[in-house]
C-alpha atoms as a PDB file:
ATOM      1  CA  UNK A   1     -59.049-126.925  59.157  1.00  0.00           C
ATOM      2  CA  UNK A   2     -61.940-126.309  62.117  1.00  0.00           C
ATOM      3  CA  UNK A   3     -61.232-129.751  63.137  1.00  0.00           C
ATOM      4  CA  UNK A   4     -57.495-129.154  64.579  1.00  0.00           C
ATOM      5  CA  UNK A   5     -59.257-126.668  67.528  1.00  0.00           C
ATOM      6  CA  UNK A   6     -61.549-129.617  68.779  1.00  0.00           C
ATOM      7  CA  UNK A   7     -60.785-130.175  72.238  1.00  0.00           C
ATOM      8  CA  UNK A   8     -60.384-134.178  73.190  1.00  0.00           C
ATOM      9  CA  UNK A   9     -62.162-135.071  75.787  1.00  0.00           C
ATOM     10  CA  UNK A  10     -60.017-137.493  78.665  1.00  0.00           C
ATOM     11  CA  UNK A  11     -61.558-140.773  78.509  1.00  0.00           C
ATOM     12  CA  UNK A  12     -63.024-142.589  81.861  1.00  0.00           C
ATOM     13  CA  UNK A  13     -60.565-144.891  83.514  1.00  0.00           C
ATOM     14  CA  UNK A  14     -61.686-148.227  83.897  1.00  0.00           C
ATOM     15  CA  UNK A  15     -61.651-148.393  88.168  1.00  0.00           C
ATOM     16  CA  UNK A  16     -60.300-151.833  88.243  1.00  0.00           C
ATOM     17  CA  UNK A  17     -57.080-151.406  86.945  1.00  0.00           C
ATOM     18  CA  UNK A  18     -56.194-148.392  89.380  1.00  0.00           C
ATOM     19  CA  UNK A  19     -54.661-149.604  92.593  1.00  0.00           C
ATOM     20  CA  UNK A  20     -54.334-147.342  95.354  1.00  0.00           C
ATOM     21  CA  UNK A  21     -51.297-145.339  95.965  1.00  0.00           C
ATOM     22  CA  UNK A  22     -50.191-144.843  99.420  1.00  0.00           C
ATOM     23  CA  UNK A  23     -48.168-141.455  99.677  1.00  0.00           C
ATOM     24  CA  UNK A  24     -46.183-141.337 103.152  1.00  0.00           C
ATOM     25  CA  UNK A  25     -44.200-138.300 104.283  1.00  0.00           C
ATOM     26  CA  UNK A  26     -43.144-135.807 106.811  1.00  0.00           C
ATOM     27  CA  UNK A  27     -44.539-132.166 107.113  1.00  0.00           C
ATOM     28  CA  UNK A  28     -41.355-131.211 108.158  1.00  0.00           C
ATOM     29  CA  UNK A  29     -37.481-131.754 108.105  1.00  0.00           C
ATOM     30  CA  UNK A  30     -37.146-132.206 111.503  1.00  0.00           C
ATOM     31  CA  UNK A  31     -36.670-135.226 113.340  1.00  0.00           C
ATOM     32  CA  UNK A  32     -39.444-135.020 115.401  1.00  0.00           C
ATOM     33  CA  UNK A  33     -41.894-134.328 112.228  1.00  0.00           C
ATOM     34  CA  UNK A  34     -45.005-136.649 112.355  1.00  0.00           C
ATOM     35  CA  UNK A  35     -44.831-139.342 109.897  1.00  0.00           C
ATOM     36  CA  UNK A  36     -48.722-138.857 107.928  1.00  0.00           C
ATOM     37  CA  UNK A  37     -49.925-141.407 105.270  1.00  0.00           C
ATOM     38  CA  UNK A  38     -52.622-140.366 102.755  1.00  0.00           C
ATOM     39  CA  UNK A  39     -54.446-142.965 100.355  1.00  0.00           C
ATOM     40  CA  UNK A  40     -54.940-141.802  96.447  1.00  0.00           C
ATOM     41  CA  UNK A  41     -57.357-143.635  94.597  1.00  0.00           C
ATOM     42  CA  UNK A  42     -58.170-141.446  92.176  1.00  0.00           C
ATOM     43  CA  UNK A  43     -54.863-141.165  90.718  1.00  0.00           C
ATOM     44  CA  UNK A  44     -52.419-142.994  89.246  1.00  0.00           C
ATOM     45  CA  UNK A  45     -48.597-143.224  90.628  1.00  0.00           C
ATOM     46  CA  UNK A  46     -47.033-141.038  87.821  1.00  0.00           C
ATOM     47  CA  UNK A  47     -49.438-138.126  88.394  1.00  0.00           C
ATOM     48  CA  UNK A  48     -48.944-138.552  92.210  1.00  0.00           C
ATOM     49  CA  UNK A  49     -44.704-138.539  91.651  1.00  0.00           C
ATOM     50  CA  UNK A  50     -45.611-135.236  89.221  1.00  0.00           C
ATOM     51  CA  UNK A  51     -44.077-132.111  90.724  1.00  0.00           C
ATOM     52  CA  UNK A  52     -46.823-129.970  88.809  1.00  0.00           C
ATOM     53  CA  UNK A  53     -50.031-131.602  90.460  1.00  0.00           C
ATOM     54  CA  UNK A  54     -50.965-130.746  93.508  1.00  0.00           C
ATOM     55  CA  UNK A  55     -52.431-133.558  95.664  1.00  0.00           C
ATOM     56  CA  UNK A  56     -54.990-131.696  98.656  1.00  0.00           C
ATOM     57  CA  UNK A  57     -53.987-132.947 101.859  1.00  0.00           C
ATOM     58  CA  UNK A  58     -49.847-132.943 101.020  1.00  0.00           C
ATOM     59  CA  UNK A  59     -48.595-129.910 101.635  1.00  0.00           C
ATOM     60  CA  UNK A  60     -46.418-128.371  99.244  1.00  0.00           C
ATOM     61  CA  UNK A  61     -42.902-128.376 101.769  1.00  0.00           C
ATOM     62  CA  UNK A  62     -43.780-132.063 102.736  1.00  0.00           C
ATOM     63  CA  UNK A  63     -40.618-134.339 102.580  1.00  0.00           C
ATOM     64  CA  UNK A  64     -42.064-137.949 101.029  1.00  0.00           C
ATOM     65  CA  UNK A  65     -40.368-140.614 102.554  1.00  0.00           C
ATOM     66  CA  UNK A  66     -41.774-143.280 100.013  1.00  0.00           C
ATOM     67  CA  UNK A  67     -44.644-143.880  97.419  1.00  0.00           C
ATOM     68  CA  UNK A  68     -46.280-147.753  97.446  1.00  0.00           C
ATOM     69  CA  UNK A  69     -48.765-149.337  95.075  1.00  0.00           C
ATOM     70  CA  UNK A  70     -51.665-151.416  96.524  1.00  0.00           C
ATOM     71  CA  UNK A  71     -53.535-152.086 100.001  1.00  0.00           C
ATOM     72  CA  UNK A  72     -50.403-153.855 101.694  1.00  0.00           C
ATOM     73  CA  UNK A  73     -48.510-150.104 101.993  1.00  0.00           C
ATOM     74  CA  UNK A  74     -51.761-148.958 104.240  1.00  0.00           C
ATOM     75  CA  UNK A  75     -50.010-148.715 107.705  1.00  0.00           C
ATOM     76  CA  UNK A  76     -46.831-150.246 107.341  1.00  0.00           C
ATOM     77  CA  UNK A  77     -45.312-147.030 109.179  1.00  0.00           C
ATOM     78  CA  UNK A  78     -47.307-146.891 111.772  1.00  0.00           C
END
């Protein structure tokens, strides 16, 4: 029965299946709110969409205009 307290340990990620997720949003509602891009690539896209995790650099108000998968989502709203 000692066996069913054993933590599991999270196994390593193998780094070439995780793309980068490009998170862009607004710190505000207003219309004049700064549009701000940040690049996760430590993380994968459900984690990111979680509400539970918090993501440093995102604040928790920000409004997230959209979420993209891979390098051709780096600066397309600038």
């Amino acid at each position: 029965m000692n066996y069913l307290h054993k933590k599991t340990k999270k196994m390593k990620r193998d780094e070439k299946y995780i793309f980068p997720v490009v998170v862009t949003f607004k710190t505000s509602n207003r219309s004049n709110a700064k549009i701000k891009q940040k690049v996760i690539r430590n993380r994968n896209v459900d984690e990111v969409n979680d509400v539970n995790v918090k993501i440093p650099g995102i604040p928790d108000k920000a409004i997230i205009l959209s979420i993209g998968l891979g390098e051709s989502f780096i600066g397309k709203f600038k």
